[in-house]
Protein backbone atom coordinates (compact mmCIF):
# COMPACT_ATOMS: atom_id res chain seq x y z
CA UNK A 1 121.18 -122.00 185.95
CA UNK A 2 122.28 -118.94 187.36
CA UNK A 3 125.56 -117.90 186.73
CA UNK A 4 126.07 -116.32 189.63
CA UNK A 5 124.77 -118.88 191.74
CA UNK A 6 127.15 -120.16 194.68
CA UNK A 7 125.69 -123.59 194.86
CA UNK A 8 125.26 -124.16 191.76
CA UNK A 9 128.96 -123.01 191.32
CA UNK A 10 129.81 -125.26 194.24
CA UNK A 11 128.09 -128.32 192.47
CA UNK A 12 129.38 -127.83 189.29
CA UNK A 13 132.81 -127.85 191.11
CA UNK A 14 132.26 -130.88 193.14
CA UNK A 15 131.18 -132.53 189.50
CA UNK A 16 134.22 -131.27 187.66
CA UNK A 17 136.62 -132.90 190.40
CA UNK A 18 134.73 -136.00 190.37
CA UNK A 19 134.56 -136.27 186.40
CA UNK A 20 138.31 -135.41 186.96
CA UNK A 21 139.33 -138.12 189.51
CA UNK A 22 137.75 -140.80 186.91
CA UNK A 23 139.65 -139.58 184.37
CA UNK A 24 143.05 -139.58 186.09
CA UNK A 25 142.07 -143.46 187.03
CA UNK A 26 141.49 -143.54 183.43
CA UNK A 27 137.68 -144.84 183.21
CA UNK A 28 136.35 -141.84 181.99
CA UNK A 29 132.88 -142.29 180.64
CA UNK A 30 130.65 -140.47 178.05
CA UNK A 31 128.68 -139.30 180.99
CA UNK A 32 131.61 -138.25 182.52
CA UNK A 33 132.93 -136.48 178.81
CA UNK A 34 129.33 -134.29 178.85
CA UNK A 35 129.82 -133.61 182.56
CA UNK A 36 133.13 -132.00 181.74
CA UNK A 37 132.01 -130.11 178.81
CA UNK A 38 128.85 -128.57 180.90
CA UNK A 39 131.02 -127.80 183.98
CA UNK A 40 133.55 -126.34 181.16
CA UNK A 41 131.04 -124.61 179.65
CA UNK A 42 129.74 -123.31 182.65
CA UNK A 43 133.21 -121.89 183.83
CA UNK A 44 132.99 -119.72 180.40
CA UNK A 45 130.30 -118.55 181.19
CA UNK A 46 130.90 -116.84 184.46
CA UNK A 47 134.26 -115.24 182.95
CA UNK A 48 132.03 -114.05 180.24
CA UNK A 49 129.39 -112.81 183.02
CA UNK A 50 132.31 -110.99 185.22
CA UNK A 51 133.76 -109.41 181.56
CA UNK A 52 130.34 -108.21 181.17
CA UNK A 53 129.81 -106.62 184.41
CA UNK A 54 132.82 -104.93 184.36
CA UNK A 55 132.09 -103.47 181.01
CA UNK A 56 128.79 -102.16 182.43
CA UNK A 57 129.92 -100.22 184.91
CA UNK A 58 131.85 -98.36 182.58
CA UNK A 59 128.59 -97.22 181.38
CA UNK A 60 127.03 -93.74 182.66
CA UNK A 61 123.97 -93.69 183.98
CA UNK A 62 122.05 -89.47 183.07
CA UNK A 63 119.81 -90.17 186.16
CA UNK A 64 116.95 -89.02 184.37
CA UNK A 65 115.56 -92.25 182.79
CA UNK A 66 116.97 -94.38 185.60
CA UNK A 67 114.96 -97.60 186.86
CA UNK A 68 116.29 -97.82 190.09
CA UNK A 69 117.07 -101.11 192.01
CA UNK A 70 114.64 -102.86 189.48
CA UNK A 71 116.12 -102.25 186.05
CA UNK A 72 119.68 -102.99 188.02
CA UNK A 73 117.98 -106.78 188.98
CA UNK A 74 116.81 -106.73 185.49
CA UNK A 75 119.78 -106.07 183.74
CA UNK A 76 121.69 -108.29 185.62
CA UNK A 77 119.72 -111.10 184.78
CA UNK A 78 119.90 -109.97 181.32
CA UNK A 79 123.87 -110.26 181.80
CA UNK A 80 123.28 -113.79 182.54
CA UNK A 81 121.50 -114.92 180.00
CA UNK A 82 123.79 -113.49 177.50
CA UNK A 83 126.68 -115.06 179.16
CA UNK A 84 125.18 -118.29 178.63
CA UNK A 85 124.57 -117.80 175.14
CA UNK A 86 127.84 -116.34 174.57
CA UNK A 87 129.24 -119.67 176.30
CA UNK A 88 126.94 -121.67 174.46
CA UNK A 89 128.03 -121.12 170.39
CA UNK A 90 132.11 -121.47 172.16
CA UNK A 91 133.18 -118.57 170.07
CA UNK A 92 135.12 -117.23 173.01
CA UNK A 93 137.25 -120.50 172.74
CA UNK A 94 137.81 -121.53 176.80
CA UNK A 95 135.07 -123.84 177.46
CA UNK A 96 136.82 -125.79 174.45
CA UNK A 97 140.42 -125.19 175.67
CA UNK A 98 139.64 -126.42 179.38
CA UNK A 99 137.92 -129.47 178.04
CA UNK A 100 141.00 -130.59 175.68
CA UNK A 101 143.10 -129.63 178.20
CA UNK A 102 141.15 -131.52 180.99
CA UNK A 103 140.14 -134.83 179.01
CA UNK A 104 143.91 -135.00 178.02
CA UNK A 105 144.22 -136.34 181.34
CA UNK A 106 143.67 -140.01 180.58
C-alpha cells in the first residue's frame, strides 16, 4: 500500500472504526486485534512518511545533477517504502501505543 494513498487511507479508517465499534460492544475478535494493529501500523507509517518529507525539503538541491520531475516521483516512492519499514520493526513506538491504547477499550 501506498502511504499516501487517499482510499486506501479512507479504508483503513472505515476498518479502524469498525474494529473499534466491536470492541466498545466488547466482542472484539482476533481478526478484529490484527485489523487494529495493521490500521495502527499504518497510521505510523504516514507520520513517519510526513516526518520524512519534511526533512527532505530541508535538503538543497546544486541543480547540476538534478533528475527533474522523475527522480522527485522516485524519491518519493522511496520515502514510502522506508516509512513502511520504519513502521514495520515499531521502533518509533506509536503503532504500539495506539493499539494498547485502542484495545484497552473492552
Amino acid at each position: 500500500m501506498a502511504v499516501t494513498d487517499a482510499a486506501s487511507l479512507q479504508y483503513n479508517n472505515s476498518m479502524l472504526n469498525s474494529t473499534l465499534s466491536n470492541a466498545k460492544s466488547g466482542r472484539m475478535s482476533e481478526l478484529d486485534q490484527t485489523k487494529l494493529k495493521e490500521a495502527c501500523q499504518d497510521f505510523e507509517a504516514l507520520f513517519i512518511k510526513q516526518m520524512l518529507d519534511t526533512m527532505r525539503q530541508t535538503v538543497s538541491k546544486s541543480g547540476m545533477l538534478d533528475g527533474g520531475m522523475a527522480e522527485d516521483v522516485f524519491e518519493d516512492m522511496l520515502y514510502d517504502e522506508y516509512a513502511q519499514s520504519m513502521a514495520k520493526t515499531g521502533n518509533f513506538g506509536i503503532a504500539k501505543m495506539m493499539y494498547s491504547e485502542m484495545s484497552g477499550l473492552l
